[in-house]
PDB file of N, CA and C in Angstrom:
ATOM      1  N   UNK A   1       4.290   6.367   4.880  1.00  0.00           N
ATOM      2  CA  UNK A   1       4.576   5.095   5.490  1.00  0.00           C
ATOM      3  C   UNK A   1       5.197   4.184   4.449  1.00  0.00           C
ATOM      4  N   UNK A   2       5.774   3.160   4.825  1.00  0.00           N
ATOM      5  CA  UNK A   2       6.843   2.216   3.851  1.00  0.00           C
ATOM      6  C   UNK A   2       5.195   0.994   3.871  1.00  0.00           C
ATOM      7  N   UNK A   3       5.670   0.534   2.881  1.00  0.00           N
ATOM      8  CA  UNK A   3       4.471  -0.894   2.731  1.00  0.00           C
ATOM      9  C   UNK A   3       4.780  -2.009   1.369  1.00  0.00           C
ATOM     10  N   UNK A   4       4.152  -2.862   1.111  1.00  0.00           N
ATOM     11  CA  UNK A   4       4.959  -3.542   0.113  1.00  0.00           C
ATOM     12  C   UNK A   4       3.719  -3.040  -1.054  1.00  0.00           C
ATOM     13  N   UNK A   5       4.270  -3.000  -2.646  1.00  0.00           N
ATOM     14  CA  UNK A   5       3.990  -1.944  -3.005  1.00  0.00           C
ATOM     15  C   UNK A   5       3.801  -3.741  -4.485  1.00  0.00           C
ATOM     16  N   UNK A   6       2.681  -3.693  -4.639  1.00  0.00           N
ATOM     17  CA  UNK A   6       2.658  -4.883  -6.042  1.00  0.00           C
ATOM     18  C   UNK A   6       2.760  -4.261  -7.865  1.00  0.00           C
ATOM     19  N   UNK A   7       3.906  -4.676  -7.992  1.00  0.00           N
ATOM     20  CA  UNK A   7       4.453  -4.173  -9.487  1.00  0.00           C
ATOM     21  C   UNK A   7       3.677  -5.269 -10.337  1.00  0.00           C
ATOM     22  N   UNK A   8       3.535  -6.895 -10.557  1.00  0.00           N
ATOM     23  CA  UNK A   8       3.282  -7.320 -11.695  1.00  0.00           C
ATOM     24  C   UNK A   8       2.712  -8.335 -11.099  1.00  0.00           C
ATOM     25  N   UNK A   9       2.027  -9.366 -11.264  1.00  0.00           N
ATOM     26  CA  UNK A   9       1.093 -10.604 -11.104  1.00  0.00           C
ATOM     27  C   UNK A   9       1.746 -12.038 -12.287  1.00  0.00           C
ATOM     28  N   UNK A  10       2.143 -11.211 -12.900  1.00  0.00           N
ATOM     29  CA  UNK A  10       2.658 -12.728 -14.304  1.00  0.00           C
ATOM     30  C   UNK A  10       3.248 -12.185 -14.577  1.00  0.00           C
ATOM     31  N   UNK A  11       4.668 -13.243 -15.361  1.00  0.00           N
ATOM     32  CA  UNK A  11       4.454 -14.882 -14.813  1.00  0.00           C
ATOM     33  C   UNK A  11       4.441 -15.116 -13.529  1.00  0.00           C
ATOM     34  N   UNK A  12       4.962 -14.244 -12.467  1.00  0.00           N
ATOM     35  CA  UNK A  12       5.365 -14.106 -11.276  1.00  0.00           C
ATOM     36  C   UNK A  12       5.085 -12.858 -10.007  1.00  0.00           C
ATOM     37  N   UNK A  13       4.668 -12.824  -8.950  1.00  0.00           N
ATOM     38  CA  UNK A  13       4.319 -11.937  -8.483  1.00  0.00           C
ATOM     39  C   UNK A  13       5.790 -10.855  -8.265  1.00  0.00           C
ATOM     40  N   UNK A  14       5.433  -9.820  -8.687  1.00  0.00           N
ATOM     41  CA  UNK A  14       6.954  -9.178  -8.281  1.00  0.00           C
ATOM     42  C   UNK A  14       6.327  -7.820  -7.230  1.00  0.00           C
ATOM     43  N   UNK A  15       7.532  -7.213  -6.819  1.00  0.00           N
ATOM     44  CA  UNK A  15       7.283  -5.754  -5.687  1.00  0.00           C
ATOM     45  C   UNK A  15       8.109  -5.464  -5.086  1.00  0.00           C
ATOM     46  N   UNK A  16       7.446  -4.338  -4.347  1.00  0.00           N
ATOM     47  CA  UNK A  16       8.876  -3.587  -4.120  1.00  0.00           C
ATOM     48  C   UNK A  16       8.256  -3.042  -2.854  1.00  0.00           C
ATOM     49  N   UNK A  17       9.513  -2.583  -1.452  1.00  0.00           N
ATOM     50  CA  UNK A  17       8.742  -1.865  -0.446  1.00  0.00           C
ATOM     51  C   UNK A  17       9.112  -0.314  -0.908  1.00  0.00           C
ATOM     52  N   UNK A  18       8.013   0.443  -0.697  1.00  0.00           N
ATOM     53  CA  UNK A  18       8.439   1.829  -1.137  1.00  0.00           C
ATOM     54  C   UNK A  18       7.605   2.529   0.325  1.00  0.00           C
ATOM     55  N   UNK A  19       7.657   3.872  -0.479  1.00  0.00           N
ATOM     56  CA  UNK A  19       6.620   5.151   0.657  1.00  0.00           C
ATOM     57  C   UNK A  19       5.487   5.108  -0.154  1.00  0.00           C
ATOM     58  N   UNK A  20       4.045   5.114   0.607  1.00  0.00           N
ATOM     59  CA  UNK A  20       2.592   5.296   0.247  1.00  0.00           C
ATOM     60  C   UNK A  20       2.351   6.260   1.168  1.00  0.00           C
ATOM     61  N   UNK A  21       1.021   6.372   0.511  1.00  0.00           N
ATOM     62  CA  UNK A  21      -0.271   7.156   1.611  1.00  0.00           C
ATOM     63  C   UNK A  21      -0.343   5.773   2.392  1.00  0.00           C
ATOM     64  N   UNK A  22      -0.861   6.612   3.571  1.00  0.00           N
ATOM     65  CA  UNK A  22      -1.374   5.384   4.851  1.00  0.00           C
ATOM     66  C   UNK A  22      -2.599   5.626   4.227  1.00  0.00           C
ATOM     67  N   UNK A  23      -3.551   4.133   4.764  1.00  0.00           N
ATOM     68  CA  UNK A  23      -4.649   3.807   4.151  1.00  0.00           C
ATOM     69  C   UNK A  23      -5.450   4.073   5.974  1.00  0.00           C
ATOM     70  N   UNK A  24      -6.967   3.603   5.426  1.00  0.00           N
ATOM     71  CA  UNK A  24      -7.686   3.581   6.904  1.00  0.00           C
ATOM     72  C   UNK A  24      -8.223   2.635   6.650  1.00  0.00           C
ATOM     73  N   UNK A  25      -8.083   1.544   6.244  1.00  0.00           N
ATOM     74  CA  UNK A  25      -8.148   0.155   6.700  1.00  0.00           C
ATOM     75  C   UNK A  25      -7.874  -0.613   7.843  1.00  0.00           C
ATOM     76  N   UNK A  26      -8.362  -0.690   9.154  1.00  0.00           N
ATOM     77  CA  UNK A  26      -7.839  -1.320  10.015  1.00  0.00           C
ATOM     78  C   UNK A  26      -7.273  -2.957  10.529  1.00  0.00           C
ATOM     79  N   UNK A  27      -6.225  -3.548  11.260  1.00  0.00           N
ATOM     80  CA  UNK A  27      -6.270  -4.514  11.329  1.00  0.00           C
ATOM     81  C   UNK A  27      -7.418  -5.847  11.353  1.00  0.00           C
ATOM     82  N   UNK A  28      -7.788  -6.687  10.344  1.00  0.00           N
ATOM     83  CA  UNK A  28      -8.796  -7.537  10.025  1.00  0.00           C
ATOM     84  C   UNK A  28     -10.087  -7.191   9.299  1.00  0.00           C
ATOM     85  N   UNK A  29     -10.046  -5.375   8.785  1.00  0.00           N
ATOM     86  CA  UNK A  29     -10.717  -5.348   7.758  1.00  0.00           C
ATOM     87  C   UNK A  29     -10.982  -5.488   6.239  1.00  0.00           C
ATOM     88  N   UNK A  30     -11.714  -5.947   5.583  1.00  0.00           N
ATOM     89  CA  UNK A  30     -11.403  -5.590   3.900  1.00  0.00           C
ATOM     90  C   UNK A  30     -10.625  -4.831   3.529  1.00  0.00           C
ATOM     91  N   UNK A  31      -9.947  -5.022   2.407  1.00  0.00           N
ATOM     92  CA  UNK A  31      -8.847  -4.169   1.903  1.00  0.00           C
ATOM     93  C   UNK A  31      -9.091  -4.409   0.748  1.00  0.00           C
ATOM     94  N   UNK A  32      -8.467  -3.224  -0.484  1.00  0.00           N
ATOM     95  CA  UNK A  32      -8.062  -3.685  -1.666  1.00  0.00           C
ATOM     96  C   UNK A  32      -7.183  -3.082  -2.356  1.00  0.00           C
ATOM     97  N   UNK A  33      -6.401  -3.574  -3.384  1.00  0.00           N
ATOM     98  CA  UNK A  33      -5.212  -2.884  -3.988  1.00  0.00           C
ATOM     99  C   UNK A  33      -4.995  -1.780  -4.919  1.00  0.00           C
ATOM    100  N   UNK A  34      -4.775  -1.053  -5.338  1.00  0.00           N
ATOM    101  CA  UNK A  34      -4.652  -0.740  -6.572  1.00  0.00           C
ATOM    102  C   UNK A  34      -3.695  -1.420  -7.623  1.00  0.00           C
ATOM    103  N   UNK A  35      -4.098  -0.866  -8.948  1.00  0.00           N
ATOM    104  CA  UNK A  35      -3.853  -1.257 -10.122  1.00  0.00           C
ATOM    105  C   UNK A  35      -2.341  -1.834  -9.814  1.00  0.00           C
ATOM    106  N   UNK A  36      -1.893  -2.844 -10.629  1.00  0.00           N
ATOM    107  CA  UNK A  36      -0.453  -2.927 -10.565  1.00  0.00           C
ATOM    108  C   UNK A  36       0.528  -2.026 -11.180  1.00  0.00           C
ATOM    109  N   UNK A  37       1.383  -2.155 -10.523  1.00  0.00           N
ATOM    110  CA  UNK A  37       2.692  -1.211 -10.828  1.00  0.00           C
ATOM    111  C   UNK A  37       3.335  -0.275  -9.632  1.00  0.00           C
ATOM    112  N   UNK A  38       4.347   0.440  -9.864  1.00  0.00           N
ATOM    113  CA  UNK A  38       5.389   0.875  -8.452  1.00  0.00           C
ATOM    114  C   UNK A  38       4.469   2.669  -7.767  1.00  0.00           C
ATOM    115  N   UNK A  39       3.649   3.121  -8.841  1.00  0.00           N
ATOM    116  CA  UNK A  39       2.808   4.009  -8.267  1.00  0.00           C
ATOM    117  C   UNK A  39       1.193   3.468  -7.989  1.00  0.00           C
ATOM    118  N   UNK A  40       1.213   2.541  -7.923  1.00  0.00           N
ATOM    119  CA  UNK A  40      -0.544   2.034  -7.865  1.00  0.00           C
ATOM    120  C   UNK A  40      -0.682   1.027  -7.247  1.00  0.00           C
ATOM    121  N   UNK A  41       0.223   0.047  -6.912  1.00  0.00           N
ATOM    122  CA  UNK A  41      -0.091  -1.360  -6.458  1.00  0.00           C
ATOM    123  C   UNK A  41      -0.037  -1.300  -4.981  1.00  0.00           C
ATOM    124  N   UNK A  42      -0.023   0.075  -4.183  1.00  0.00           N
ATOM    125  CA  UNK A  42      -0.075  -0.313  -2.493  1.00  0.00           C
ATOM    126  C   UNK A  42      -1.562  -0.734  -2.277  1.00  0.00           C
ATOM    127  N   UNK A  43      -1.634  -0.913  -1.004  1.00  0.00           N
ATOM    128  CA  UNK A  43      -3.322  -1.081  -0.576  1.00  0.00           C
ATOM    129  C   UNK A  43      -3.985   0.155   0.239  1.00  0.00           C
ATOM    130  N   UNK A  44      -4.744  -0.216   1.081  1.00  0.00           N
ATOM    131  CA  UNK A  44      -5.477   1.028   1.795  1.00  0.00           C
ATOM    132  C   UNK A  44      -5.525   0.798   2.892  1.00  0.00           C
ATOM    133  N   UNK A  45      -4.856  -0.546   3.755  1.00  0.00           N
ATOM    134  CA  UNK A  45      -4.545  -0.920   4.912  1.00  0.00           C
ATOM    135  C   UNK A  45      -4.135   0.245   6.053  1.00  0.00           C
ATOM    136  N   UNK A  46      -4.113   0.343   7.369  1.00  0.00           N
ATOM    137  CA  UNK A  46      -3.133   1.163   8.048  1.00  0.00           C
ATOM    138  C   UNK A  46      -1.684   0.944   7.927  1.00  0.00           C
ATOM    139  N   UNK A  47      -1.375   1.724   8.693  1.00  0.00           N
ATOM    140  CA  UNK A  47       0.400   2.041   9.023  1.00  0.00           C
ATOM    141  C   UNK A  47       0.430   0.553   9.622  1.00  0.00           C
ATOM    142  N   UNK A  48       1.612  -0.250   9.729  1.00  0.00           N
ATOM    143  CA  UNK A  48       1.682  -2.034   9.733  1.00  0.00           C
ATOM    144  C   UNK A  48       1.259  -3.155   9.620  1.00  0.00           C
ATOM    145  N   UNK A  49       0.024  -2.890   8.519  1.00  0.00           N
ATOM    146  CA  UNK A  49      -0.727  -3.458   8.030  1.00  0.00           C
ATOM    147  C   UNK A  49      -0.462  -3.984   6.711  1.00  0.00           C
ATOM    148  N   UNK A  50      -1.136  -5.149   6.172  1.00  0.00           N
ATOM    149  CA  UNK A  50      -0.699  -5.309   4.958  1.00  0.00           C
ATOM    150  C   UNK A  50      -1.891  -5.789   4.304  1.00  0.00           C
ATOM    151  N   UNK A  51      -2.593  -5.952   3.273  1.00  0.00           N
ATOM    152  CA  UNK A  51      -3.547  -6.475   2.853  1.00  0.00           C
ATOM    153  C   UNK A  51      -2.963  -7.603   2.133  1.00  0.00           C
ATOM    154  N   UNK A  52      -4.398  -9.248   2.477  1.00  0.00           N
ATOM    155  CA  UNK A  52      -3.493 -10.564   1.671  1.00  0.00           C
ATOM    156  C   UNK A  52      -5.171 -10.560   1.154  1.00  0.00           C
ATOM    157  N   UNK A  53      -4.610 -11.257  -0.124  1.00  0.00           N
ATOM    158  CA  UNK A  53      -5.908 -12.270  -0.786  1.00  0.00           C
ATOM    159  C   UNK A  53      -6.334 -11.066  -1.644  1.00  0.00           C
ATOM    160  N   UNK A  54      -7.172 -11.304  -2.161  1.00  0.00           N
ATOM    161  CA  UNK A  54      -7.496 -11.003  -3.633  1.00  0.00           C
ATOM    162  C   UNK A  54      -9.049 -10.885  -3.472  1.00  0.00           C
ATOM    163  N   UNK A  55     -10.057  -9.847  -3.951  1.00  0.00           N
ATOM    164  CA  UNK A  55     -11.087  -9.337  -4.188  1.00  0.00           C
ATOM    165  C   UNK A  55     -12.085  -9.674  -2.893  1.00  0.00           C
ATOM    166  N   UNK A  56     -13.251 -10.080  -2.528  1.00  0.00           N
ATOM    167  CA  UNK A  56     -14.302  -9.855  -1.226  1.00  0.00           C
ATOM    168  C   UNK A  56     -12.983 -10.850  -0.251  1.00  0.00           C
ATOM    169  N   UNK A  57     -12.464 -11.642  -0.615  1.00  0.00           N
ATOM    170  CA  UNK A  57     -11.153 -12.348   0.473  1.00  0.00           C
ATOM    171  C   UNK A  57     -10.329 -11.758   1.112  1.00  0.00           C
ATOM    172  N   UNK A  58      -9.787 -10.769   0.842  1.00  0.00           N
ATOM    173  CA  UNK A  58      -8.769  -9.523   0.901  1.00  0.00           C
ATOM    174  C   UNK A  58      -9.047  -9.082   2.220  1.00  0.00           C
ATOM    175  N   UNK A  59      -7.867  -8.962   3.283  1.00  0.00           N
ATOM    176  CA  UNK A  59      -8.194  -8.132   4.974  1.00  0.00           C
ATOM    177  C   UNK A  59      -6.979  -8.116   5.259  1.00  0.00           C
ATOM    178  N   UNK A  60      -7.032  -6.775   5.675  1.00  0.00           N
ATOM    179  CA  UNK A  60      -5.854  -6.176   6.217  1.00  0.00           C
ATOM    180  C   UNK A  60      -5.114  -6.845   7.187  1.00  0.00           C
ATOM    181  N   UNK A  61      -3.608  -7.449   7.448  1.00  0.00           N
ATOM    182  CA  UNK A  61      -2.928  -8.373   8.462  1.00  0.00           C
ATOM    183  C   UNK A  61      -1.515  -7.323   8.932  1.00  0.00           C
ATOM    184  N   UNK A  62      -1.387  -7.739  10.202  1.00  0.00           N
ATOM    185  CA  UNK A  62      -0.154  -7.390  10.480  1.00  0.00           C
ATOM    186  C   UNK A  62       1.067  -8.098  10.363  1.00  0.00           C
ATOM    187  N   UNK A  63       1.415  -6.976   9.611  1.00  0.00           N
ATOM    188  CA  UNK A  63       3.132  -7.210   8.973  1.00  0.00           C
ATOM    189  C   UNK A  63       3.725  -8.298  10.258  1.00  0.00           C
ATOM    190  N   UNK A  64       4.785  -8.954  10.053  1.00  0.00           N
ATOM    191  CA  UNK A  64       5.652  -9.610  10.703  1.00  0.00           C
ATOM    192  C   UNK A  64       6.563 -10.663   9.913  1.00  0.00           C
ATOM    193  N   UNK A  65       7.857 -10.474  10.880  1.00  0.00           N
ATOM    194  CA  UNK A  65       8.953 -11.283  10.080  1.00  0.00           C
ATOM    195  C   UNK A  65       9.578 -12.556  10.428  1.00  0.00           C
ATOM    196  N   UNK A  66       8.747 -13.327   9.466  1.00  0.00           N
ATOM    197  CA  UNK A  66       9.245 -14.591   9.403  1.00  0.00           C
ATOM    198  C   UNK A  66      10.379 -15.315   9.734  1.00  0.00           C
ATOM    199  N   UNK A  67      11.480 -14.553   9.846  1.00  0.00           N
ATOM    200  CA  UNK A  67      12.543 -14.893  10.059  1.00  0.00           C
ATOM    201  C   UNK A  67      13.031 -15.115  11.489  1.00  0.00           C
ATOM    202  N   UNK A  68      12.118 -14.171  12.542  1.00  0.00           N
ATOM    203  CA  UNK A  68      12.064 -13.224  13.829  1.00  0.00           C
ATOM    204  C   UNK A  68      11.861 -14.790  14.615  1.00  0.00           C
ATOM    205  N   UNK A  69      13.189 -14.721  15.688  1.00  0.00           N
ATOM    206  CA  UNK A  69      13.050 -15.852  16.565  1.00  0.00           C
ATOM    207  C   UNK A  69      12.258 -16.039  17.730  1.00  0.00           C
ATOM    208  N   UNK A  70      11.312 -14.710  17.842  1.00  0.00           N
ATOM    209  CA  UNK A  70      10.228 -14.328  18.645  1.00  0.00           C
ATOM    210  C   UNK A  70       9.037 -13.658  17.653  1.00  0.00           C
ATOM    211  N   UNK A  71       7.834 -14.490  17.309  1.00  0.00           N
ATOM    212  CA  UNK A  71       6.653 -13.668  16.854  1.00  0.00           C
ATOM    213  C   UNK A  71       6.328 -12.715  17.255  1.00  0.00           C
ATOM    214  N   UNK A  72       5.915 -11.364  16.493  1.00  0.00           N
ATOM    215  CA  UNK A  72       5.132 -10.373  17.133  1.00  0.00           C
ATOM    216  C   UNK A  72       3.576 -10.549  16.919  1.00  0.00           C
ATOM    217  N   UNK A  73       3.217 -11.493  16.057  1.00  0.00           N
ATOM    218  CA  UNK A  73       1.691 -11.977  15.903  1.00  0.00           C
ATOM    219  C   UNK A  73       0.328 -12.236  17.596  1.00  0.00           C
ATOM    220  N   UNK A  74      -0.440 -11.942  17.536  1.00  0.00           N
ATOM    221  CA  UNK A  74      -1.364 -12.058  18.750  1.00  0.00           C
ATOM    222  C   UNK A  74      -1.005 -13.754  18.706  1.00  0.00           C
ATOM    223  N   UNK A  75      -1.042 -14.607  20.302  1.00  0.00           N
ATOM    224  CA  UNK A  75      -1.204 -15.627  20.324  1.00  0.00           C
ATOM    225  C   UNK A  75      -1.559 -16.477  18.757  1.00  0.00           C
ATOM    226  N   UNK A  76      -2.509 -16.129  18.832  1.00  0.00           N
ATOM    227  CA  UNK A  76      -3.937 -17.013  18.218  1.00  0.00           C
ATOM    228  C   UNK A  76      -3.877 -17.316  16.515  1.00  0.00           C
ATOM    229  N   UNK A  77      -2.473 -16.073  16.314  1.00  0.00           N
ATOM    230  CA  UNK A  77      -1.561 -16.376  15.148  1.00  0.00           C
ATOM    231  C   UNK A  77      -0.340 -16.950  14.854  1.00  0.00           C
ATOM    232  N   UNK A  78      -0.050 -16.731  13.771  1.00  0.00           N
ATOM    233  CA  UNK A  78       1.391 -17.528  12.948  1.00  0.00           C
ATOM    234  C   UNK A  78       1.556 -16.436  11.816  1.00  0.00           C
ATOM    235  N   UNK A  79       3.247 -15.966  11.340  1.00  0.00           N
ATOM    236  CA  UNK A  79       3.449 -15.366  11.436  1.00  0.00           C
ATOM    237  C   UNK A  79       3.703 -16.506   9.649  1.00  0.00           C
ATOM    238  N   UNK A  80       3.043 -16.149   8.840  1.00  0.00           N
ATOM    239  CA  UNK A  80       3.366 -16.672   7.431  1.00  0.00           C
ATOM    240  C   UNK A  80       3.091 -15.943   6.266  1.00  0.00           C
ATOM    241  N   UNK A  81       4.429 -16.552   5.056  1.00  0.00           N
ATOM    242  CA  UNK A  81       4.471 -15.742   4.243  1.00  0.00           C
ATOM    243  C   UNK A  81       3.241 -16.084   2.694  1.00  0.00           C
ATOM    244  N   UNK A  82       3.131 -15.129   1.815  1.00  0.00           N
ATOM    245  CA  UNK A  82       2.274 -15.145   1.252  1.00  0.00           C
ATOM    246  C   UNK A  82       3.180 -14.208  -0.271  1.00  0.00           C
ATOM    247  N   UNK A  83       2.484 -15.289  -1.389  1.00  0.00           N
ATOM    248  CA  UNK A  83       3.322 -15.072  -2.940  1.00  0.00           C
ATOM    249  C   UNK A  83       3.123 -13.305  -3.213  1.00  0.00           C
ATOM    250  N   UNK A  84       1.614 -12.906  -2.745  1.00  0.00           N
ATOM    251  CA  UNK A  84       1.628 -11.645  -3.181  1.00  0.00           C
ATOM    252  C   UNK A  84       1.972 -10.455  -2.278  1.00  0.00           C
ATOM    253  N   UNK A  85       2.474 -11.082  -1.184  1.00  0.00           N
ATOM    254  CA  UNK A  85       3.465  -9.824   0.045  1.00  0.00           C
ATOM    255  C   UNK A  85       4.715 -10.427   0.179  1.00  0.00           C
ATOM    256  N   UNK A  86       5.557  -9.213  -0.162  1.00  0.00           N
ATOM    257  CA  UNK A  86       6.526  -9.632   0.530  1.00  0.00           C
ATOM    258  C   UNK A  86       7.783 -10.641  -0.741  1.00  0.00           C
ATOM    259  N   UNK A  87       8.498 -10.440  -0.799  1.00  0.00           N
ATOM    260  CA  UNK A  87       9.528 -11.039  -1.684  1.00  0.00           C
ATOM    261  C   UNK A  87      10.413 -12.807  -0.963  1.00  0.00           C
ATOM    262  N   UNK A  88      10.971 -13.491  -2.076  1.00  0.00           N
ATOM    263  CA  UNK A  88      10.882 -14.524  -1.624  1.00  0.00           C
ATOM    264  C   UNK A  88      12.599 -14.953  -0.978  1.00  0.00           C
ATOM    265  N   UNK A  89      13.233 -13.689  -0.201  1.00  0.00           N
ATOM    266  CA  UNK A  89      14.134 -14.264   0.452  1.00  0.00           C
ATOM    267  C   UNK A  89      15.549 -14.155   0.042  1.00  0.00           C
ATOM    268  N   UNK A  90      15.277 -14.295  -1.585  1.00  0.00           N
ATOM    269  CA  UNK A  90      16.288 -14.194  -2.612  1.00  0.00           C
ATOM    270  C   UNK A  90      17.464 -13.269  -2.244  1.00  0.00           C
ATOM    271  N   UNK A  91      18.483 -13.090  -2.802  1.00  0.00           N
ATOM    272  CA  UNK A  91      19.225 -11.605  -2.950  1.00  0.00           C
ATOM    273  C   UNK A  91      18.588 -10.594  -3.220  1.00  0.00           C
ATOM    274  N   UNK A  92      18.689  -9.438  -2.193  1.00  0.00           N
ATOM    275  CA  UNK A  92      18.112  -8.462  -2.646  1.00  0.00           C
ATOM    276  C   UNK A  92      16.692  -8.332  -2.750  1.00  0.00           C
ATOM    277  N   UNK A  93      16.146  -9.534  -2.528  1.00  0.00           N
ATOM    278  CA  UNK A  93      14.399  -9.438  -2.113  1.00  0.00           C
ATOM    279  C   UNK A  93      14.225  -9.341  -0.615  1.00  0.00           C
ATOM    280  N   UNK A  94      13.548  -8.748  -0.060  1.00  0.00           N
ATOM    281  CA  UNK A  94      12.881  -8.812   1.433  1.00  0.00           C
ATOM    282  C   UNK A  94      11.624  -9.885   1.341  1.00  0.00           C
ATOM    283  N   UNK A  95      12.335 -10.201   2.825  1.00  0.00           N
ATOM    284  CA  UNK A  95      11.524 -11.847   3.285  1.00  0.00           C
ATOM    285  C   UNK A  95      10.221 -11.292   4.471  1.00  0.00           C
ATOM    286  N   UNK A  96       9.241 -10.528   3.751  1.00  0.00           N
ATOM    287  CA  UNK A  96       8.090 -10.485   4.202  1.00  0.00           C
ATOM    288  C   UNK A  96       6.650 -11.081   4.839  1.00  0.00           C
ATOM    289  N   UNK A  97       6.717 -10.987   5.969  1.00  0.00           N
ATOM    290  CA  UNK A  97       5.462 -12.023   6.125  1.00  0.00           C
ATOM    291  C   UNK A  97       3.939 -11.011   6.782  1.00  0.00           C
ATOM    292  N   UNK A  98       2.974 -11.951   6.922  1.00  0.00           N
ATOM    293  CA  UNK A  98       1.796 -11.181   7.515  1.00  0.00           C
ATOM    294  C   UNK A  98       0.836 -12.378   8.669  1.00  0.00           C
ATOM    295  N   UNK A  99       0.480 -11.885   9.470  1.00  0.00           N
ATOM    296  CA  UNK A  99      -0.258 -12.672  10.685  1.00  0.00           C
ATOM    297  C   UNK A  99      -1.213 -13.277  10.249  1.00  0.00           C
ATOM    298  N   UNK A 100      -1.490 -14.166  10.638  1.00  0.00           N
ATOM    299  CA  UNK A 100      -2.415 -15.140  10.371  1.00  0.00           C
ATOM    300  C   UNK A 100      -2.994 -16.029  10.946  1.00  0.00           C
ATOM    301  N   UNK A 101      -4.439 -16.195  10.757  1.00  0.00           N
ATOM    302  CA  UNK A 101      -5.002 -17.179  12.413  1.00  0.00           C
ATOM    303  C   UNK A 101      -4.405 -18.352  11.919  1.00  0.00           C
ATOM    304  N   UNK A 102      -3.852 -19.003  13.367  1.00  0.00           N
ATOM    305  CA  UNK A 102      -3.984 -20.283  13.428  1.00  0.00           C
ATOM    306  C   UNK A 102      -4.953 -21.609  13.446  1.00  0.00           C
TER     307      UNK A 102
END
């Protein structure tokens, strides 16, 4: 499966989308990352899932794109981006987002 994949934390969050193992983390459960870098930094989320937040905070969200003039988020969400998913839009970065209650 493709997923966003965390290379470095400082000065700046950087990453990349690559191919992982699918994780069995399901949508709105705990998640956590591995080590940083382009072979270690996916999570353990499912297939369109993404894990946000950092240590007991950390739960698996569904991917969605910010950009998208129709949300694919459940109602009850918003479809926003976050420093450690997802790149910031730039050239050549992908403009990644993940669901989120409203």
């Amino acid at each position: 499966m493709c997923s966003w994949i965390q290379i470095a934390a400082s000065p700046s969050f950087a990453g990349a989308i690559g191919c992982v193992p699918e994780g069995d983390r399901p949508i709105g459960a705990s998640c956590v990352h591995g080590a940083l870098g382009p072979e270690t930094g996916y999570d353990n989320c499912v297939l369109g899932a993404v894990c946000v937040g950092d240590g007991a905070a950390a739960i698996c969200r569904a991917f969605c794109d910010p950009a998208a003039a129709t949300s694919t988020c459940a109602s009850s969400e918003t479809c926003t981006t976050d420093p450690g998913v997802g790149g910031d839009g730039s050239p050549g970065m992908p403009m990644l987002g993940a669901c989120a209650p409203t």
